[in-house]
C-alpha atoms as a PDB file:
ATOM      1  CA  UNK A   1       0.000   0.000   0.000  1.00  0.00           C
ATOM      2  CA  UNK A   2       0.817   3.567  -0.850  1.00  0.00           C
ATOM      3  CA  UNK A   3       2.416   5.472   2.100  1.00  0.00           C
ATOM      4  CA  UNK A   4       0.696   8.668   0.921  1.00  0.00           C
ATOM      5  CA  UNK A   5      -2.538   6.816   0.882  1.00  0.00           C
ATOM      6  CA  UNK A   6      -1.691   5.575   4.738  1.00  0.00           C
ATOM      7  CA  UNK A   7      -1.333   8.913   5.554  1.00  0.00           C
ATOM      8  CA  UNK A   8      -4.633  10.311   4.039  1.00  0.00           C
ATOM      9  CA  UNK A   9      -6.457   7.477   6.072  1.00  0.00           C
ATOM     10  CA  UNK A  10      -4.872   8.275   9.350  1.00  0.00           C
ATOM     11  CA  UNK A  11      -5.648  11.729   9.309  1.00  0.00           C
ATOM     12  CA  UNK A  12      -9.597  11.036   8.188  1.00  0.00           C
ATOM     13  CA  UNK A  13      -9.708   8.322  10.755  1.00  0.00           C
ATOM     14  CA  UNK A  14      -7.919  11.023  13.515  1.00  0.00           C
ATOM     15  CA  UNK A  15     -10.755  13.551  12.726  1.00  0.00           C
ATOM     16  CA  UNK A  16     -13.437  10.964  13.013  1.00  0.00           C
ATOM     17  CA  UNK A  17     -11.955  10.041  16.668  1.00  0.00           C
ATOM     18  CA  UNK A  18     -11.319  13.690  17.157  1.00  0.00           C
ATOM     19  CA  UNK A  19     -15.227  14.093  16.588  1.00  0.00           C
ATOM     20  CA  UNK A  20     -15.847  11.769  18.341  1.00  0.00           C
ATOM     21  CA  UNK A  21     -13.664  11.357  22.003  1.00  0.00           C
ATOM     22  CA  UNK A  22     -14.382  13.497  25.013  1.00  0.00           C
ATOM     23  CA  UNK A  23     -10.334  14.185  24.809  1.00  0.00           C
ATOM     24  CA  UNK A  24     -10.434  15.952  22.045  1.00  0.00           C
ATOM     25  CA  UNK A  25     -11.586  19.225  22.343  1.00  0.00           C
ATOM     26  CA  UNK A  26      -9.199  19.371  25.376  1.00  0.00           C
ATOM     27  CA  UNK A  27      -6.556  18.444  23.074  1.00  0.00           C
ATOM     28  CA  UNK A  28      -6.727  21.012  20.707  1.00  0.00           C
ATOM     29  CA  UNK A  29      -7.568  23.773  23.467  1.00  0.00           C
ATOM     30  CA  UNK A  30      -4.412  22.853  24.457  1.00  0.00           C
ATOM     31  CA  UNK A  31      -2.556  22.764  21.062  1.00  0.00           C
ATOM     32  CA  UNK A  32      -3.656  26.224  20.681  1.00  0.00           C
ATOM     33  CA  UNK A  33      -2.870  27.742  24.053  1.00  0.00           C
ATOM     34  CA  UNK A  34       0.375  25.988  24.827  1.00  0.00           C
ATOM     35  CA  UNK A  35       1.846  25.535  20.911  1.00  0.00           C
ATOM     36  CA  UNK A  36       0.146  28.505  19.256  1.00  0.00           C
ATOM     37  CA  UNK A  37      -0.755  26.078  16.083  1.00  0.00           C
ATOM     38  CA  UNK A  38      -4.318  24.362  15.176  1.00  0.00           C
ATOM     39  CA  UNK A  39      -5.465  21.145  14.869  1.00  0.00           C
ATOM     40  CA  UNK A  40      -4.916  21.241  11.171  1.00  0.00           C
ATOM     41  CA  UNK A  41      -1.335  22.382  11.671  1.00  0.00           C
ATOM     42  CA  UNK A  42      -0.421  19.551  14.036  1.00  0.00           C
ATOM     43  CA  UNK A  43      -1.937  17.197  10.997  1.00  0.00           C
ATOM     44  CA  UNK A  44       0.012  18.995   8.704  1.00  0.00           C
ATOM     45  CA  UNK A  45       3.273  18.121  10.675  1.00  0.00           C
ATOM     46  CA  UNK A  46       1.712  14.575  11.466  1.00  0.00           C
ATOM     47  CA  UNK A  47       1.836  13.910   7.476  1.00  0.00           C
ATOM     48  CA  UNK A  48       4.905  15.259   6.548  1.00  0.00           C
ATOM     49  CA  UNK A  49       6.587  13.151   9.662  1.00  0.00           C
ATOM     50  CA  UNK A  50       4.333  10.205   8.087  1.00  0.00           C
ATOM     51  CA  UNK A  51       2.526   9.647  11.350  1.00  0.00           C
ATOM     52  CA  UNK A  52       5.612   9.046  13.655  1.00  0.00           C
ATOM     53  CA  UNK A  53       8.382  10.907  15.684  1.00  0.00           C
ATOM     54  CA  UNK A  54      10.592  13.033  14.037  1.00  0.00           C
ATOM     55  CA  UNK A  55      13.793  11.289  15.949  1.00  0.00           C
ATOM     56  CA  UNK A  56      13.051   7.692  16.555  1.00  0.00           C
ATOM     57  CA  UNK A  57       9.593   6.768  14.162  1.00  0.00           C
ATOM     58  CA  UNK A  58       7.550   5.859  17.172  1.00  0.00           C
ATOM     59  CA  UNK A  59       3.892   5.968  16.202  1.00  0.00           C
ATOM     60  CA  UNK A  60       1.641   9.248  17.013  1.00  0.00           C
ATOM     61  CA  UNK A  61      -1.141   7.733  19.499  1.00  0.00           C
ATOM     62  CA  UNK A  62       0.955   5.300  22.446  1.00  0.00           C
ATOM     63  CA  UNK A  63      -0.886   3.416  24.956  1.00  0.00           C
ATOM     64  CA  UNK A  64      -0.130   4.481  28.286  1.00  0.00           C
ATOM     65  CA  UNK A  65      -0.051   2.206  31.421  1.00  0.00           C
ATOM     66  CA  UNK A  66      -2.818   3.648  32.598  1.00  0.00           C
ATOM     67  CA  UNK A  67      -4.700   2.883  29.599  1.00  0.00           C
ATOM     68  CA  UNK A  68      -4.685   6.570  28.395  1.00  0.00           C
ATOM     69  CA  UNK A  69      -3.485   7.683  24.881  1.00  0.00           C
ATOM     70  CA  UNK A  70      -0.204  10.016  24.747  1.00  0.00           C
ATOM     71  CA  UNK A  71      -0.159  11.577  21.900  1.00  0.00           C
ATOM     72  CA  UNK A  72       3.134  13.493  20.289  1.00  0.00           C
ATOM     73  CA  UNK A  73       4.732  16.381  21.444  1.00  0.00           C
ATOM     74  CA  UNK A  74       5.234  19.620  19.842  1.00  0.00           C
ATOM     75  CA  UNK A  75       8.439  20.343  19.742  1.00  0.00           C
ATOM     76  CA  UNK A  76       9.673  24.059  19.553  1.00  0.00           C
ATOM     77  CA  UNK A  77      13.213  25.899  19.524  1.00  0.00           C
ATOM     78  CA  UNK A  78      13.532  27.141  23.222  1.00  0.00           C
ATOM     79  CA  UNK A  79      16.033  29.545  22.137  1.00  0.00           C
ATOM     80  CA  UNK A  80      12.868  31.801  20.815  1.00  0.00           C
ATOM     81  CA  UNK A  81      10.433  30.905  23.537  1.00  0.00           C
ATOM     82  CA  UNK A  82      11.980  29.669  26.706  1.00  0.00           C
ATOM     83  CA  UNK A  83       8.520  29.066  28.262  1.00  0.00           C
ATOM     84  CA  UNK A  84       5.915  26.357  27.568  1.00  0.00           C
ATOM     85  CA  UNK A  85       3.739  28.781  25.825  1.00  0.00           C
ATOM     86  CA  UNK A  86       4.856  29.022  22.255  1.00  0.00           C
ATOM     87  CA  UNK A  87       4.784  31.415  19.257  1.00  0.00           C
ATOM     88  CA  UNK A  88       4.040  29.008  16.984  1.00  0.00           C
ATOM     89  CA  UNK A  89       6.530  30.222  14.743  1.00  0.00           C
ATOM     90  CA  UNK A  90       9.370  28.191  15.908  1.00  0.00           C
ATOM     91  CA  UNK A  91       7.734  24.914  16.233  1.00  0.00           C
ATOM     92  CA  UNK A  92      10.451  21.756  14.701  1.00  0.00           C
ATOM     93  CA  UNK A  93       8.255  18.756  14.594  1.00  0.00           C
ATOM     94  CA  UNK A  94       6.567  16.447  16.795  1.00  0.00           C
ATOM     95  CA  UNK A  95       8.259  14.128  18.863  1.00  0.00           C
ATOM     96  CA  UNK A  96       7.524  11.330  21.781  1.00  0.00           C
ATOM     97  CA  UNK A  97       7.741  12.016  25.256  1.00  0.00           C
ATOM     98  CA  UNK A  98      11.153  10.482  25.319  1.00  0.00           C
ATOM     99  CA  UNK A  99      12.888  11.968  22.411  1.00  0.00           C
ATOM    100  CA  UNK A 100      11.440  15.260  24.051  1.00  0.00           C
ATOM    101  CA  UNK A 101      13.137  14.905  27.332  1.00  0.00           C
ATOM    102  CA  UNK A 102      16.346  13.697  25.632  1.00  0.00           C
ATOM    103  CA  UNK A 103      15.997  16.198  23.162  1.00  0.00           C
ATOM    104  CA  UNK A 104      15.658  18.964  26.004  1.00  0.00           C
ATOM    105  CA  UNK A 105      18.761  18.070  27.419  1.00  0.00           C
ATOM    106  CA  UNK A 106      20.873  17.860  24.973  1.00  0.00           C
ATOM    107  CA  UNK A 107      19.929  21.598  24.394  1.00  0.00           C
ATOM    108  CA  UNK A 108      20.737  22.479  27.848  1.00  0.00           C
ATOM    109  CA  UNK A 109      23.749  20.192  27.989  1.00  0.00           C
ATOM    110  CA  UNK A 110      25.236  19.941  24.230  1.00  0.00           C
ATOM    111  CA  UNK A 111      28.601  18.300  25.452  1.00  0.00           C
ATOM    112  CA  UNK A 112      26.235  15.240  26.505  1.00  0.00           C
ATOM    113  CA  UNK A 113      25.747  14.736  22.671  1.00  0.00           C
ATOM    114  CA  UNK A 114      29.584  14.534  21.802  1.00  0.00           C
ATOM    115  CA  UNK A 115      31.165  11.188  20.544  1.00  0.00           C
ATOM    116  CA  UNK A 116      32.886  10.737  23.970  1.00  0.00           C
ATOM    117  CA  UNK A 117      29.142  10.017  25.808  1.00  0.00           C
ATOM    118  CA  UNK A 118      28.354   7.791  22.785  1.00  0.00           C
ATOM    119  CA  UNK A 119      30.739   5.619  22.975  1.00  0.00           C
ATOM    120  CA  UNK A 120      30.263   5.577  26.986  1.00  0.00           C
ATOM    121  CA  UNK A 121      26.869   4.394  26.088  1.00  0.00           C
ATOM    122  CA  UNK A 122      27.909   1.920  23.896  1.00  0.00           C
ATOM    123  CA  UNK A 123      30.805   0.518  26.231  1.00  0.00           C
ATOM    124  CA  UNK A 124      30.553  -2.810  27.622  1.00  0.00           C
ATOM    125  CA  UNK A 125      29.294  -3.747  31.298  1.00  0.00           C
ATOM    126  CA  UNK A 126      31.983  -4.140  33.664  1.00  0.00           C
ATOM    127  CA  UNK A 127      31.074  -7.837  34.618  1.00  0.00           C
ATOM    128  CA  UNK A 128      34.101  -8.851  36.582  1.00  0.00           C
ATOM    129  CA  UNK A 129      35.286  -6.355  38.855  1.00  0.00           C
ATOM    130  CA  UNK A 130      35.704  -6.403  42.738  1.00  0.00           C
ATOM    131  CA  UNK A 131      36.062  -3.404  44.845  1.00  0.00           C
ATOM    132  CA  UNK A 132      39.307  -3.704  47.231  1.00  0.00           C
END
């Protein structure tokens, strides 16, 4: 199947939902008062990412363990708005929850993104050592 045409049928079968689901109007209240952008902006975004995160393709709507839906973050460039409300103007992409937090950071701490930490994070477990 055509990836376009996947697209096309997420975002009629999010606006059916969106008709539909008590959460919804809450959800794009708060699109417009904390990200400055509309519902059709976020679906705008939502195509051109082809319905996942920007960073690491997760899908848009996760299952919490609570059994509630979490649905992508907008992301925005804190070096225009340092609060949570946004212009709107320098919104990236959408991300999930964890690409985010990582995300935020790595803005706050860029040295935690050089090649030094990655290879820490890719280093083998110390599994023999004994403390004298």
């Amino acid at each position: 199947m055509n990836v376009g045409l996947l697209i096309i049928i997420h975002a009629r079968i999010m606006n059916e939902i969106l008709k539909r689901e008590s959460w919804a109007p809450v959800f794009v209240t708060r699109l417009r008062k904390e990200s400055n952008i509309s519902l059709e902006e976020y679906q705008f975004l939502l195509t051109e990412q082809n319905g996942f995160c920007y960073l690491c393709k997760s899908p848009e709507i996760q299952e919490t363990s609570n059994k509630g839906i979490k649905r992508l973050s907008v992301d925005h460039d804190h070096r225009c708005c340092k609060t949570r409300k946004v212009c709107g103007r320098c919104v990236r992409g959408l991300l999930c929850t964890d690409c985010n937090l990582a995300l935020g950071f790595l803005e706050k701490k860029p040295f935690l993104a050089s090649q030094a930490v990655l290879d820490y994070i890719d280093r083998r477990p110390l599994k023999d050592f004994t403390i004298s």
